[in-house]
Structure formats: structure tokens, C-alpha cells
Protein backbone atom coordinates (compact mmCIF):
# COMPACT_ATOMS: atom_id res chain seq x y z
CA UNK A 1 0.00 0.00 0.00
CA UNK A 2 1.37 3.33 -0.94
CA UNK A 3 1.79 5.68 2.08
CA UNK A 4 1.70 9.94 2.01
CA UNK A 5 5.32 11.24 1.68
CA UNK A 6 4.94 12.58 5.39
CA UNK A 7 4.97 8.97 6.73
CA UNK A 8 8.38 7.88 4.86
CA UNK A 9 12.17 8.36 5.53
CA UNK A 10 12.85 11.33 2.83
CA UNK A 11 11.65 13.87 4.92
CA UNK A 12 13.15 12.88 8.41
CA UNK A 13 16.38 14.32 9.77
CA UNK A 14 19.40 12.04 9.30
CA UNK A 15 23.10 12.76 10.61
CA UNK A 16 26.07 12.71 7.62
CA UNK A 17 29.04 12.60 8.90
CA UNK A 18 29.26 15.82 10.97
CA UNK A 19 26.53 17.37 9.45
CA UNK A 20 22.56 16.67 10.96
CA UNK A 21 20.64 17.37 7.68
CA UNK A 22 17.04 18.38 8.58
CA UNK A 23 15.30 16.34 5.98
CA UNK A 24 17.09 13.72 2.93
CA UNK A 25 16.17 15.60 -0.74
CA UNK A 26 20.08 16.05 -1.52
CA UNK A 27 21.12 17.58 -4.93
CA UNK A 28 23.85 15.57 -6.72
CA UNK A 29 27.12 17.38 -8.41
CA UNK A 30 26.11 19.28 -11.62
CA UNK A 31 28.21 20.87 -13.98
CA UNK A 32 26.61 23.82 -15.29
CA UNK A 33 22.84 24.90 -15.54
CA UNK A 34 22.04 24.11 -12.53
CA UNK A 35 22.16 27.68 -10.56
CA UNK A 36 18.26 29.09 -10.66
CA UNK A 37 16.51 30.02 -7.75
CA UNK A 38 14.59 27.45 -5.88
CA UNK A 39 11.93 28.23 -3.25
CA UNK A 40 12.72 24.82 -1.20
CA UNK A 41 16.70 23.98 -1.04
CA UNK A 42 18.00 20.74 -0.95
CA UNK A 43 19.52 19.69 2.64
CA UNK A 44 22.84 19.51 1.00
CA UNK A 45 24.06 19.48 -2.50
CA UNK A 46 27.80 18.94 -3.80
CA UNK A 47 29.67 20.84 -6.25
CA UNK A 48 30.88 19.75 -8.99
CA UNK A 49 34.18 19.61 -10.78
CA UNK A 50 36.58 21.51 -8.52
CA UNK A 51 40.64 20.71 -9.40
CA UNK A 52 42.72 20.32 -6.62
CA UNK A 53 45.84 21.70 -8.34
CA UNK A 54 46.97 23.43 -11.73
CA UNK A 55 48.29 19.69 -12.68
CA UNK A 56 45.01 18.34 -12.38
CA UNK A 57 43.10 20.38 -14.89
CA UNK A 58 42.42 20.13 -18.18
CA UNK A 59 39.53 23.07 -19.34
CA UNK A 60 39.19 26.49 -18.86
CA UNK A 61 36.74 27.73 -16.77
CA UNK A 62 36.27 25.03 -13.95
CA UNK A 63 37.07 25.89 -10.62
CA UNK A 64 39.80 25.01 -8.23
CA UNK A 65 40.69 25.05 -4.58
CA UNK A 66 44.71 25.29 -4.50
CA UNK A 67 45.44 28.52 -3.95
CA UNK A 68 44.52 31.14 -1.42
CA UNK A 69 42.76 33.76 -3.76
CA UNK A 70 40.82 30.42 -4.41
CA UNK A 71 39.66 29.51 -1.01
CA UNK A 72 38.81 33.59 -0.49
CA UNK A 73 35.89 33.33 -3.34
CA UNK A 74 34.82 30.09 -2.38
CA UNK A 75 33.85 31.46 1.01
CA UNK A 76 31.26 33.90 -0.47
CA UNK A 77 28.81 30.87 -1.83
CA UNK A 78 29.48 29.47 1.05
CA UNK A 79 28.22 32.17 3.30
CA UNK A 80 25.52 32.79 0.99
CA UNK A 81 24.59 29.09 1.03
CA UNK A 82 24.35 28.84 4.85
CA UNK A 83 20.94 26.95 4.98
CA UNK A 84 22.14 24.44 2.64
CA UNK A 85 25.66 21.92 3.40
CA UNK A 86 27.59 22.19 0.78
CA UNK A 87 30.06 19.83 -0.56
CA UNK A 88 32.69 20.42 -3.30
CA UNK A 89 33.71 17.62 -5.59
CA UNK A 90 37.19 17.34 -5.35
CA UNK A 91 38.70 15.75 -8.62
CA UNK A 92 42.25 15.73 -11.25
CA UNK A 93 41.05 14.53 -14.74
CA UNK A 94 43.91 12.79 -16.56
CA UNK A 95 42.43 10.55 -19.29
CA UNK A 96 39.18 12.40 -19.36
CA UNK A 97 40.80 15.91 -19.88
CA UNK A 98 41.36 14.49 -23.42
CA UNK A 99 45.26 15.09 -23.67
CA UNK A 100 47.68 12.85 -24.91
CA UNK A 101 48.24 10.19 -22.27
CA UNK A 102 51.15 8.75 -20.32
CA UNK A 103 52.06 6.53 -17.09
CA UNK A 104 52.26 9.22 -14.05
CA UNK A 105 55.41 8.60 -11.89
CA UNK A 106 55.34 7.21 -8.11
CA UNK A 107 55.99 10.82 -7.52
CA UNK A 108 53.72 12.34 -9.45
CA UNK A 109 51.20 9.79 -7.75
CA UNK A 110 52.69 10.96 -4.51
CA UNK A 111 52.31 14.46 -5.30
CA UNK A 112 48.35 13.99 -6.34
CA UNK A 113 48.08 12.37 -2.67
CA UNK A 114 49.64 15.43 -1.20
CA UNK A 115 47.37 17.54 -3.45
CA UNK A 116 43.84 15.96 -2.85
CA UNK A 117 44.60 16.02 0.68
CA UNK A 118 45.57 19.92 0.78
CA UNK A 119 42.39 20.49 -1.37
CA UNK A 120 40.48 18.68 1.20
CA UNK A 121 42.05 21.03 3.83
CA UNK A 122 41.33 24.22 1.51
CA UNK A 123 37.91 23.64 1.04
CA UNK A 124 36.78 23.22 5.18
CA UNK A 125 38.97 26.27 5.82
CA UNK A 126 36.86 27.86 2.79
CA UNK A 127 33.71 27.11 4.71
CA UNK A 128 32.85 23.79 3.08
CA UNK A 129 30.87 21.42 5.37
CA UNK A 130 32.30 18.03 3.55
CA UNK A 131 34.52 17.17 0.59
CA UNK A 132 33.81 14.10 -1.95
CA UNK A 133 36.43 12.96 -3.81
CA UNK A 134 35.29 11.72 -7.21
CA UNK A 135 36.53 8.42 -7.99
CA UNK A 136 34.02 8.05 -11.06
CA UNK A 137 33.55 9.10 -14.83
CA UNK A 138 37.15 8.57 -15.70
CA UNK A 139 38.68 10.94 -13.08
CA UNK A 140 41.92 9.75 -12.12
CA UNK A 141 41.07 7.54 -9.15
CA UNK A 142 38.65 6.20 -11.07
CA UNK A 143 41.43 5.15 -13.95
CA UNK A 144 43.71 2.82 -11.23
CA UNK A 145 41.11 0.01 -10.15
CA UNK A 146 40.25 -0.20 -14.18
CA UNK A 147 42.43 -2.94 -15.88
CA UNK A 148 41.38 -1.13 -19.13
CA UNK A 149 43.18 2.16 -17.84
CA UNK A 150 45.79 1.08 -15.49
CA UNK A 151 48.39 -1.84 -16.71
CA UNK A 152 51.10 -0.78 -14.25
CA UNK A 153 53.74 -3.21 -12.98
CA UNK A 154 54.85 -1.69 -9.96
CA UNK A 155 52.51 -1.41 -6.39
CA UNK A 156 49.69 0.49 -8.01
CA UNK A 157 49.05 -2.13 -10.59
CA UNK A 158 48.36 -5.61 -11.23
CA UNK A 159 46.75 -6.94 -8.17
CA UNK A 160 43.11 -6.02 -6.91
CA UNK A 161 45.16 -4.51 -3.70
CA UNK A 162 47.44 -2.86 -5.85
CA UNK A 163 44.79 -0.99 -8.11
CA UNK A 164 42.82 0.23 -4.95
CA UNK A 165 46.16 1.66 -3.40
CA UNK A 166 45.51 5.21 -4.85
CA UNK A 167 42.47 6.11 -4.14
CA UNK A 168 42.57 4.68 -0.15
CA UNK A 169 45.93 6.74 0.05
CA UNK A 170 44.15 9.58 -0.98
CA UNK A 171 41.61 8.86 1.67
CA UNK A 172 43.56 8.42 4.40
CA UNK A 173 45.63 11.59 3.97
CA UNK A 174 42.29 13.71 3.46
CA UNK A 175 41.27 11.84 6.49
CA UNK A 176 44.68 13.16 8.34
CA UNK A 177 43.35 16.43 7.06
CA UNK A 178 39.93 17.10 7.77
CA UNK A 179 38.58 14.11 9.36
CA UNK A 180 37.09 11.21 8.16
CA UNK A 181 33.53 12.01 9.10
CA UNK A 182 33.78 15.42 6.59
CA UNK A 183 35.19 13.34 3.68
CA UNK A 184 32.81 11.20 1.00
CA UNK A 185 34.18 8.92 -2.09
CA UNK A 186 31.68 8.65 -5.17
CA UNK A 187 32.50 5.38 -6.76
CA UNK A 188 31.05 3.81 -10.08
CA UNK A 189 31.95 0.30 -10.54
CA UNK A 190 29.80 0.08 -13.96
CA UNK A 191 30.54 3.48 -15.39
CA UNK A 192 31.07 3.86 -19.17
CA UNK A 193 31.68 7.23 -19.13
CA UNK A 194 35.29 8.25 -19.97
CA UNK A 195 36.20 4.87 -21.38
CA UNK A 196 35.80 3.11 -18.17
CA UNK A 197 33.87 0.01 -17.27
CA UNK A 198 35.00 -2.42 -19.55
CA UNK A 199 37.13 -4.74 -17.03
CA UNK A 200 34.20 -7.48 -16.81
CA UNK A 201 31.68 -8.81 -14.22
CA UNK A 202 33.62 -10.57 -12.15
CA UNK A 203 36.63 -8.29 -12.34
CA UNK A 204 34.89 -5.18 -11.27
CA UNK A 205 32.80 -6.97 -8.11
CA UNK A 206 36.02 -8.48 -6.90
CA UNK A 207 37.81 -4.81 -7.52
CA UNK A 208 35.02 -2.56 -6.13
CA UNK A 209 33.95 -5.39 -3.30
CA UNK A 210 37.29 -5.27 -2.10
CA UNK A 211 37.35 -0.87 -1.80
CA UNK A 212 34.23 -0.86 0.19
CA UNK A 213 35.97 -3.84 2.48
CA UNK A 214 38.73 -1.38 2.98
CA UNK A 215 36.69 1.57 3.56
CA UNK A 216 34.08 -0.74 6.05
CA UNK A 217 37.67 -1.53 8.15
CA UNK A 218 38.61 2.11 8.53
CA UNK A 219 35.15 2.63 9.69
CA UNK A 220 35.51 0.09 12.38
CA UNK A 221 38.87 1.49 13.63
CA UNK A 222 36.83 4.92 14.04
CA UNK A 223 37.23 6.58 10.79
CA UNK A 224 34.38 5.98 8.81
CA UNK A 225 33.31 8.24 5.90
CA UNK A 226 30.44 11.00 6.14
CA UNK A 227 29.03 8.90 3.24
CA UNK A 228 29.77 6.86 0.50
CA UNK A 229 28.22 7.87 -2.93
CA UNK A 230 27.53 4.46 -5.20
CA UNK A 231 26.47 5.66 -8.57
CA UNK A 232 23.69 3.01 -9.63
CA UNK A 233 24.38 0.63 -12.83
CA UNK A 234 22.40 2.32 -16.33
CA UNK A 235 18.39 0.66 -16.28
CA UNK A 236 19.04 -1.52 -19.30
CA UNK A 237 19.69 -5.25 -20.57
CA UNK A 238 22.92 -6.23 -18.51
CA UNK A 239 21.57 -6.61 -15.34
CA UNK A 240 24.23 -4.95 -13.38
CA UNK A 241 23.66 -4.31 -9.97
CA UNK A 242 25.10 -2.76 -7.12
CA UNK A 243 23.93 -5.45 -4.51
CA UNK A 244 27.11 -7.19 -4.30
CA UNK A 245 28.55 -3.63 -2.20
CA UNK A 246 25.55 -3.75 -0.13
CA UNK A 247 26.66 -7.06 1.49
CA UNK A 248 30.07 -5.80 2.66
């Protein structure tokens, strides 16, 4: 029997993280279009696209959070946003900026650690509530547990523990930044967009099955994520499905 909206979940308070969000409507990251006025606000929405360092860019007009003339603007929509939480989409493009493509160093891959978890620190001290870090759509930690996008050799490659090394580095040290109950990962183990998603059925459950393992054990140690953002498998023929994450 269908029930009024008033008697389910979606408009009951729920705690994220750090953040108690007074009802659960919450607008996903956008890219552009997306600014008009709205009479009701979501309880938190995320923003979209924001490079965490020159090095990480790769279009004009996006915005960033590396420098300090940076974190000054992004305190004004904060401010003027202060009904809403608001969380910026912290990302470095790589493969899906469209440039030629190469192998990034260990130090280069060190670096990007360094550099998401700065960015992490930039946007809180900007006003931000939370930072996600998108592992999706090609982005660069998106690109590692992909065996069509990363055929390293060395301890970021190869092995299902290997590929996931990135992207829980990059957790950890935004963790050591900002805390683990302000940071979110968006994952998308069946995405197709920037060339992804072509690693197989079994490949990308035992891949994907294994992050949310290692982000379930840092929760049980005490640092467990605001929230973990599982982008849900296109309605079509395939049958993909997300419900092998749910179990872990």
C-alpha cells in the first residue's frame, strides 16, 4: 500500500558525517545549468568539478581550490549558502581531460596524494561542510582500479590490492586532514563514461567489493566516511547491480 510522503524516511532528519541534515532531498554534483533560484533547497548538494591543483586540470573555466585567492571566493557561496551543506567535488582529470596520455610517476602519484589532501584542507577552511572525492567518470582515481586504464607493474598495478592503493591513500591523507567524518568517495563500478567500465563482471565486483571492504575496516577502527556515494548501474539489458557492495 502506498503511504503519504509525510509517513516515509525522505523527509526525516538524518546525521552525515558531521553534518545533521534536517530532511534527505540532496542535490547531486552538476556541472553547469544548474544555478536558478529554488523556493525549497536541498539539505545539502555537492559541487561539482573543482581541481585540486593546476596539474590536475584540463579546461578552462572550472574551478579550483589550491590557492589562497581560491579559497577567499569560495567562502562567499558558502556564506551565501548557509541553509544548505555544501560539498565540493574534489577531482584531477587525466584521461578524461582528453590530452595525450602517459604513465604518471610514483611521484607524481605521490604528489596527487599530497594535493587531494591539501584540497580537502582548503575547502573546510573555505567554509565547506564536507569534501567528496570523485573516484568516477574517468577521473583519475577512477582510472587505477580499471584494468582497461591502469596496466602498471609496480605497487599500483596488477593486483586487486594494488589498483585500490591510490584512491585509499588519498583517503587516508584527506582523512589526516579534515577528518574522516567530513570526507565522501563517489564510486562507479559500472561506469562507461570516460572509457571506463569495460574490465568485466567478475573483475569489477572483486575490484570494487574489495574498496568498500577497505573503507568498512577504517570505519571500524573509528574513521568511517560521512558517506559513500555508489552511482547506480544504467536501467538496461545487462543486469548490473550494485547489490554485491551492499553485502560488505
Amino acid at each position: 500500500m502506498n503511504k503519504p510522503l509525510e509517513y516515509t524516511n525522505l523527509f526525516k532528519p538524518i546525521q552525515v558525517g558531521k553534518n545533521q541534515l534536517t530532511h534527505r532531498v540532496v542535490l547531486p554534483p552538476l556541472t553547469r545549468n544548474r544555478n536558478d533560484p529554488a523556493t525549497q533547497a536541498p539539505t545539502a548538494l555537492s559541487i561539482k568539478a573543482t581541481f585540486i591543483s593546476p596539474q590536475a586540470g584540463g579546461y578552462s573555466l572550472a574551478p579550483g581550490i589550491w590557492s589562497q585567492e581560491q579559497i577567499t571566493e569560495w567562502t562567499k557561496p558558502y556564506v551565501s549558502s548557509s541553509a544548505t551543506y555544501i560539498t565540493p567535488e574534489d577531482e584531477a582529470k587525466a584521461v578524461a581531460a582528453g590530452n595525450p596520455i602517459r604513465g604518471i610517476t610514483t611521484a607524481e602519484i605521490k604528489q596527487y596524494v599530497a594535493d587531494y589532501a591539501q584540497a580537502a584542507r582548503n575547502s573546510v577552511d573555505a567554509g565547506a561542510h564536507g569534501v567528496e572525492i570523485h573516484a568516477a567518470s574517468g577521473y583519475l582515481p577512477h582510472q587505477f582500479p580499471e584494468l582497461n586504464t591502469n596496466s602498471r607493474t609496480d605497487n599500483y598495478g596488477g593486483s586487486v590490492e594494488n589498483r585500490s592503493r591510490f584512491l585509499l591513500e588519498v583517503v587516508d591523507a584527506a582523512t589526516a586532514e579534515i577528518g574522516a567524518d567530513r570526507l565522501a568517495v563517489r564510486i562507479n563500478p559500472w561506469g562507461l563514461f570516460g572509457g571506463m567500465g569495460k574490465s568485466g563482471k567478475q573483475v569489477t565486483e572483486d575490484q570494487f567489493g574489495y574498496l568498500v571492504e577497505q573503507l568498512e575496516a577504517r570505519a571500524k577502527e573509528g574513521k568511517e566516511l560521512a558517506y559513500l556515494h555508489i552511482i547506480e548501474p544504467r536501467s538496461d539489458e545487462s543486469k548490473e547491480t550494485n547489490d554485491f557492495l551492499l553485502e560488505k
